[in-house]
C-alpha atoms as a PDB file:
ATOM      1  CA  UNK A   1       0.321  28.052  54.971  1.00  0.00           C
ATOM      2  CA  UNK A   2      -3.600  28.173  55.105  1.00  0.00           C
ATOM      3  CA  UNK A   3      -5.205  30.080  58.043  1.00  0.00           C
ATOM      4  CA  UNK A   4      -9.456  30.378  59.172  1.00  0.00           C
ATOM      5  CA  UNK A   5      -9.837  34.249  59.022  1.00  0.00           C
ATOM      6  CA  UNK A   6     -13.777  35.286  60.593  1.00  0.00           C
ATOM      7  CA  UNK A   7     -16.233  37.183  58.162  1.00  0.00           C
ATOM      8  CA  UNK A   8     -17.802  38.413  61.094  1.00  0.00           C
ATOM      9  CA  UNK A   9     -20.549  35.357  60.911  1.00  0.00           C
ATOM     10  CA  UNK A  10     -21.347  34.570  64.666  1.00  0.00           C
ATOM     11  CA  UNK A  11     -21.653  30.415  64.261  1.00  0.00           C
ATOM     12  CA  UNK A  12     -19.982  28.202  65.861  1.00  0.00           C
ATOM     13  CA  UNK A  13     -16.172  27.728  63.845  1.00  0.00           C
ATOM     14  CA  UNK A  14     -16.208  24.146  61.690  1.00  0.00           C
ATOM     15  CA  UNK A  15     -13.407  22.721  59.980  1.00  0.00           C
ATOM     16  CA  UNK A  16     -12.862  23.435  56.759  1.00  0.00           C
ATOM     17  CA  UNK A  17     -14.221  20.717  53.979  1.00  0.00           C
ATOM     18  CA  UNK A  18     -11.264  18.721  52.163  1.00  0.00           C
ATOM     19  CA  UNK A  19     -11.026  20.410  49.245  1.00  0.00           C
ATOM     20  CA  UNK A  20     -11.103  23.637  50.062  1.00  0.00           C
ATOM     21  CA  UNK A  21     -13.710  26.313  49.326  1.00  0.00           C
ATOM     22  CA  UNK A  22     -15.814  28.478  51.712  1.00  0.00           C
ATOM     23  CA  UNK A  23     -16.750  26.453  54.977  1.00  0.00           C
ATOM     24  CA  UNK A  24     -20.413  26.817  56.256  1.00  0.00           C
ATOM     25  CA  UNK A  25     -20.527  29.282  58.852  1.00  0.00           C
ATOM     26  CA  UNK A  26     -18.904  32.544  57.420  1.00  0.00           C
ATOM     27  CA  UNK A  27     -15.202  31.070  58.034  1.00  0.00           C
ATOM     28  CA  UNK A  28     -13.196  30.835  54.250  1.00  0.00           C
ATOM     29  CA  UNK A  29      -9.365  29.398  53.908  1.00  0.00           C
ATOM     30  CA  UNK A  30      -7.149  32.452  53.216  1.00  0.00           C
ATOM     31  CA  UNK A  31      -3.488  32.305  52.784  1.00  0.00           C
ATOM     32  CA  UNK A  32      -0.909  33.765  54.999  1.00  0.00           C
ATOM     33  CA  UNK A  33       2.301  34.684  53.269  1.00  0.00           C
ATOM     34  CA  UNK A  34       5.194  33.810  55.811  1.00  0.00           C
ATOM     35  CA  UNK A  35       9.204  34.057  55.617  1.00  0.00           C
ATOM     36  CA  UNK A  36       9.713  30.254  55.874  1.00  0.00           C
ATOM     37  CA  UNK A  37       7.663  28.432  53.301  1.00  0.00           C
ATOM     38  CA  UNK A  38       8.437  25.031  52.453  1.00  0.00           C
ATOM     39  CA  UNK A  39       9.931  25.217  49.235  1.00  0.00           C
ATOM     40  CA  UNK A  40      12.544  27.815  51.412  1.00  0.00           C
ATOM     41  CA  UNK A  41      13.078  25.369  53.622  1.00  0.00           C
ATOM     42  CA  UNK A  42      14.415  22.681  51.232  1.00  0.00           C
ATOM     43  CA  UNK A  43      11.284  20.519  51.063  1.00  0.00           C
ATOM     44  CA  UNK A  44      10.324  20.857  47.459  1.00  0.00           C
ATOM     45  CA  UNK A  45      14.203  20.030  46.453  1.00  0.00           C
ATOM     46  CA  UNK A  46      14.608  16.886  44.690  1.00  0.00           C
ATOM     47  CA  UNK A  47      18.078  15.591  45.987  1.00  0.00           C
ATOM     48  CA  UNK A  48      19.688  12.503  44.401  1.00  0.00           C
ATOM     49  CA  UNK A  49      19.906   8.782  46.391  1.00  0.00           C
ATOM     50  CA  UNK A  50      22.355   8.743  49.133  1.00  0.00           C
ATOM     51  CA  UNK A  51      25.840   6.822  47.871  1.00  0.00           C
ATOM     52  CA  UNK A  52      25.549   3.131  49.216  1.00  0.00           C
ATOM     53  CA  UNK A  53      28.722   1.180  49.846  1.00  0.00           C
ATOM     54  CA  UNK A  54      32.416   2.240  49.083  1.00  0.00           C
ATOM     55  CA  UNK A  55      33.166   3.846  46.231  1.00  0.00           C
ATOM     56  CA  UNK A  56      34.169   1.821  43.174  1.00  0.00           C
ATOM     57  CA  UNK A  57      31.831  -0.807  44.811  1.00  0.00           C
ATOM     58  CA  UNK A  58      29.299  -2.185  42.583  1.00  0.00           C
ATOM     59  CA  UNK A  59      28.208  -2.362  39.410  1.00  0.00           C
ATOM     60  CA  UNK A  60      31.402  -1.063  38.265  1.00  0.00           C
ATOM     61  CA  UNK A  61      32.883  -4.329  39.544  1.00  0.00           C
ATOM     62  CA  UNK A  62      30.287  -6.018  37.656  1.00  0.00           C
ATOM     63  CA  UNK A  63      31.339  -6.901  33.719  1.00  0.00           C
ATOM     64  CA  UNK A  64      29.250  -5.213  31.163  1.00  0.00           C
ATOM     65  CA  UNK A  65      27.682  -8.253  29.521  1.00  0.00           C
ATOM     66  CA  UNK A  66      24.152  -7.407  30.756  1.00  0.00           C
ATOM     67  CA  UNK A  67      21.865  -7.834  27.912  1.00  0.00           C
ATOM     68  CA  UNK A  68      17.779  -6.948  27.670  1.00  0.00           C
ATOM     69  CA  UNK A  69      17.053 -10.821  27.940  1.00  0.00           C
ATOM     70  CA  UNK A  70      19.886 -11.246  30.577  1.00  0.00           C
ATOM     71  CA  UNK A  71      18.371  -8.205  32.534  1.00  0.00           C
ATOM     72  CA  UNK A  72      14.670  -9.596  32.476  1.00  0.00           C
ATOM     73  CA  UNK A  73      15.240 -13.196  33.213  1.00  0.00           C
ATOM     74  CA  UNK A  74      17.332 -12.145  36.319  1.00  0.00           C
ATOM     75  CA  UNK A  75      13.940 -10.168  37.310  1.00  0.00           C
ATOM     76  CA  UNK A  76      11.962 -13.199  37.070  1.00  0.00           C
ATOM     77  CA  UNK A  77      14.039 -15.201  39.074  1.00  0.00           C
ATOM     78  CA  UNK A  78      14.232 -12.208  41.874  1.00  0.00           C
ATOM     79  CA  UNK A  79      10.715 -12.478  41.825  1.00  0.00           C
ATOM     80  CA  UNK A  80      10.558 -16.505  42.045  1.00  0.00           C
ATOM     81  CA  UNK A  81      12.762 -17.211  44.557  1.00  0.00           C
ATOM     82  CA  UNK A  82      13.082 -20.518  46.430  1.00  0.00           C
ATOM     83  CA  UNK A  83      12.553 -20.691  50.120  1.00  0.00           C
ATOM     84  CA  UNK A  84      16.075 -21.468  50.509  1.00  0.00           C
ATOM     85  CA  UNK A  85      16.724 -18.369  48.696  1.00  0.00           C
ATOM     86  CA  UNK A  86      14.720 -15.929  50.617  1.00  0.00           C
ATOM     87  CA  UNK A  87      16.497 -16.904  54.112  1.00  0.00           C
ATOM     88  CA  UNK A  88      19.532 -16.879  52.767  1.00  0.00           C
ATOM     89  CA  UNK A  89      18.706 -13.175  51.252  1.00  0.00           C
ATOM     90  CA  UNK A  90      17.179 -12.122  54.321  1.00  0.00           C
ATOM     91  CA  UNK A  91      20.798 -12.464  56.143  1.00  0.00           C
ATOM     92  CA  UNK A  92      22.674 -10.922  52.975  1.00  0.00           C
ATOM     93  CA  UNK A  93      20.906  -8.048  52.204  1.00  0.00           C
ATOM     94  CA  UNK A  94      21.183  -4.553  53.175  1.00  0.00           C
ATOM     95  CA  UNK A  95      24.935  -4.704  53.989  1.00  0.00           C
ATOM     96  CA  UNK A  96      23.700  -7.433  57.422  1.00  0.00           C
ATOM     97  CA  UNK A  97      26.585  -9.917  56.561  1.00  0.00           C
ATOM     98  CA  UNK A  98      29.982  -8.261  56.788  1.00  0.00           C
ATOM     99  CA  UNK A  99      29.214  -4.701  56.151  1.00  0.00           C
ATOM    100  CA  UNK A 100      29.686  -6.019  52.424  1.00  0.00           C
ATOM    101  CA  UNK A 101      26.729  -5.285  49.746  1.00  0.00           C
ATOM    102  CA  UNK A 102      24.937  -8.227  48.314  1.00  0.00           C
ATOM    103  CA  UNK A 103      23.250  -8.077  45.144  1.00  0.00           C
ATOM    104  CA  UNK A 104      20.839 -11.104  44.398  1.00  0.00           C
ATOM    105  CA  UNK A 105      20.399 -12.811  41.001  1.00  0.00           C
ATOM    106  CA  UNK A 106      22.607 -11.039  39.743  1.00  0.00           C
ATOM    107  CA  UNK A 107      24.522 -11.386  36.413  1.00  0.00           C
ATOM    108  CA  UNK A 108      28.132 -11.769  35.895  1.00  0.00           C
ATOM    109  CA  UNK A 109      29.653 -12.526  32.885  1.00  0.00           C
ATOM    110  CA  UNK A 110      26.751 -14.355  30.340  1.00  0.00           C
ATOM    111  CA  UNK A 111      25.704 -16.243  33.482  1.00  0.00           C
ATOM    112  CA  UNK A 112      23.454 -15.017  36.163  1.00  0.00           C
ATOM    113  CA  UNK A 113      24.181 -16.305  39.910  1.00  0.00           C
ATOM    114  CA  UNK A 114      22.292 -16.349  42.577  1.00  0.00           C
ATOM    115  CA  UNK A 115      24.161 -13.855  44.862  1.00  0.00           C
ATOM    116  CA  UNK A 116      26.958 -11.807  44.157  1.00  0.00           C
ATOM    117  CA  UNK A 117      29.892  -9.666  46.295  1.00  0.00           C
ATOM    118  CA  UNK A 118      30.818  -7.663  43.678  1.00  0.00           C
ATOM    119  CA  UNK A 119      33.460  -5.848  46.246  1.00  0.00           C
ATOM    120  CA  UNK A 120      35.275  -9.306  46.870  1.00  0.00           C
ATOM    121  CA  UNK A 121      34.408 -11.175  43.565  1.00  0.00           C
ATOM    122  CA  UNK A 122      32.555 -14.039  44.954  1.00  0.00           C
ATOM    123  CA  UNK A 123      29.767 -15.475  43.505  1.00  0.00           C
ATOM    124  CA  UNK A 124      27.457 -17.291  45.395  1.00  0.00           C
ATOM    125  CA  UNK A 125      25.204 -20.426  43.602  1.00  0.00           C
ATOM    126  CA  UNK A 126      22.484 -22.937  45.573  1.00  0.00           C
ATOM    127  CA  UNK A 127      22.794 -26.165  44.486  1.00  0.00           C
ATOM    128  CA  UNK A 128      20.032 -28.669  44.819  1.00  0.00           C
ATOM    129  CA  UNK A 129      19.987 -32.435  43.842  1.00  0.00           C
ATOM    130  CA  UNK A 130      18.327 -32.012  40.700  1.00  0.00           C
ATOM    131  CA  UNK A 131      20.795 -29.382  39.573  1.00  0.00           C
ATOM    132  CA  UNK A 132      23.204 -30.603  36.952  1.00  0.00           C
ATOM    133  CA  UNK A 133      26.557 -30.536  38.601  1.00  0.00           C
ATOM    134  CA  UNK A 134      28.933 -31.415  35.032  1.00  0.00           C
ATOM    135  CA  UNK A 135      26.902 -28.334  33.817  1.00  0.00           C
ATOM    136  CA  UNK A 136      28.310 -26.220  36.423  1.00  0.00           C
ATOM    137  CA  UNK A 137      31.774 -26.387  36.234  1.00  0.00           C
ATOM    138  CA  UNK A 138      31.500 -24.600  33.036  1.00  0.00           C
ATOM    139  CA  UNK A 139      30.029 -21.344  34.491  1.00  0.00           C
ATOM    140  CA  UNK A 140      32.843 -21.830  37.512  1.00  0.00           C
ATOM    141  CA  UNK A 141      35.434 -21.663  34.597  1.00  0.00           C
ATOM    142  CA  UNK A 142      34.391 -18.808  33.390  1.00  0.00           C
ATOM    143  CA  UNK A 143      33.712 -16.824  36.101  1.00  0.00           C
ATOM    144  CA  UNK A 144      37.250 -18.049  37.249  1.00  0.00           C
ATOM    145  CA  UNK A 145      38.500 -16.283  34.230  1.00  0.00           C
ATOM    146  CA  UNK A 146      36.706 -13.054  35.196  1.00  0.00           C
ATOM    147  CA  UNK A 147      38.569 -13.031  38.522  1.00  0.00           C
ATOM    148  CA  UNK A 148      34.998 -14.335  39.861  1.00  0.00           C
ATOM    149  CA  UNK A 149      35.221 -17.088  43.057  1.00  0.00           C
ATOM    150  CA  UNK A 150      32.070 -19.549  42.910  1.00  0.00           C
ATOM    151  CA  UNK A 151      31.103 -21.010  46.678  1.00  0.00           C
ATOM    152  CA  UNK A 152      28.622 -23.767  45.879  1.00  0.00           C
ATOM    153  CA  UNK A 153      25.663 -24.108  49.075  1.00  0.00           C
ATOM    154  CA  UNK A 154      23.311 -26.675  49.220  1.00  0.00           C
ATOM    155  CA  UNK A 155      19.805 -25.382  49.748  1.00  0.00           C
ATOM    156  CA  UNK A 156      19.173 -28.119  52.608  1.00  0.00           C
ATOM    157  CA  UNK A 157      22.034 -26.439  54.990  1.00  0.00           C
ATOM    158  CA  UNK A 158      20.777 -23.036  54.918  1.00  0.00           C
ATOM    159  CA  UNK A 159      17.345 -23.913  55.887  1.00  0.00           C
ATOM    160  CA  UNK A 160      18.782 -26.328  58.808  1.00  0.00           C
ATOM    161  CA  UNK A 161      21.162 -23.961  59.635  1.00  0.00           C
ATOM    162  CA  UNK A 162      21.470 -20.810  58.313  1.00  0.00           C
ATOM    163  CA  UNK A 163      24.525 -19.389  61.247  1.00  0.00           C
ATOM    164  CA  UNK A 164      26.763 -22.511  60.288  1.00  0.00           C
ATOM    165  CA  UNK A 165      26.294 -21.439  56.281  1.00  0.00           C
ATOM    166  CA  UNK A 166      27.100 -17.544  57.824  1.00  0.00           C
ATOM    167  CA  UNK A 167      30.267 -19.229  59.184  1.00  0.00           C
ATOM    168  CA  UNK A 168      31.546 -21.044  56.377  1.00  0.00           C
ATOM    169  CA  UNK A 169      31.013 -17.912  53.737  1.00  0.00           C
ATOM    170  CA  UNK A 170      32.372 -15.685  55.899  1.00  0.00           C
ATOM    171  CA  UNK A 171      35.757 -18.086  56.231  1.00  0.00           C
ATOM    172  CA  UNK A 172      35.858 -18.297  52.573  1.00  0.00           C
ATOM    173  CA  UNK A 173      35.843 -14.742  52.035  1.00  0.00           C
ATOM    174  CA  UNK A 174      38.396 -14.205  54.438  1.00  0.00           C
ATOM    175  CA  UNK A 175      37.184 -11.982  57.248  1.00  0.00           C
END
């Protein structure tokens, strides 16, 4: 805690400059030893991110094939998303659909999808028409065999309309 403290100069008081140092005038920062100082009060502690979710929720539920490439070519498509993307990410995230946590291109397995319920094991992909659909049933296989369910959305019905799409997932999950 800083305090002005006089030198008996008779100007008129200024602030101090930022920075510190004698202010013009006679008037210099001095500092006032008190009981309650901020690191006392808990200010300077670090503490650690508050838990998000239910516990076991996750990345736990997630299965460890996450490699380096995996990792950054799931940052580049967080950071390219389509515009059907983004709405439908603006009504997933932060726990705003079900209470349930949403992660976004997110990998599972080898494959990378473009939203994930790890707590219910749903994978969510956007389809458009120039997707290749006899490519896809491959990754639904597979994330079938790692307990994963894959709800297919076309990126045309959440942009017309984005409650009906709300609807439908949340039927397929179950709630």
């Amino acid at each position: 805690m800083s305090a002005l403290i006089s030198t008996g100069a008779t100007s008129s008081p200024t602030l101090p400059r930022a920075g510190g140092g004698r202010a013009p005038g006679g008037w210099r920062h001095v500092t006032v030893n008190t009981v309650f100082t901020d690191a006392a009060a808990g200010w300077g502690v670090k503490l650690p991110p508050p838990a998000r979710g239910r516990v076991g929720e996750g990345v736990r539920g997630m299965p460890a094939y996450r490699s380096d490439t995996q990792r950054l070519h799931a940052r580049i498509l967080r950071a390219s998303m389509t515009p059907a993307e983004a709405v439908l990410w603006q009504a997933l995230r932060g726990h705003r659909f079900l209470c349930l946590p949403v992660r976004r291109q997110a990998p599972v397995g080898p494959w990378i999808v473009d939203f994930a319920i790890p707590s219910r094991r749903i994978a969510i992909d956007l389809l458009d028409k120039t997707h290749d659909h006899a490519a896809d049933r491959a990754p639904a296989a597979g994330l079938a065999r790692l307990e994963y369910r894959l709800i297919h959305l076309a990126p045309g019905d959440v942009l017309a309309d984005l409650s009906a799409v709300l609807r439908r997932l949340a039927e397929e999950i179950g709630e």
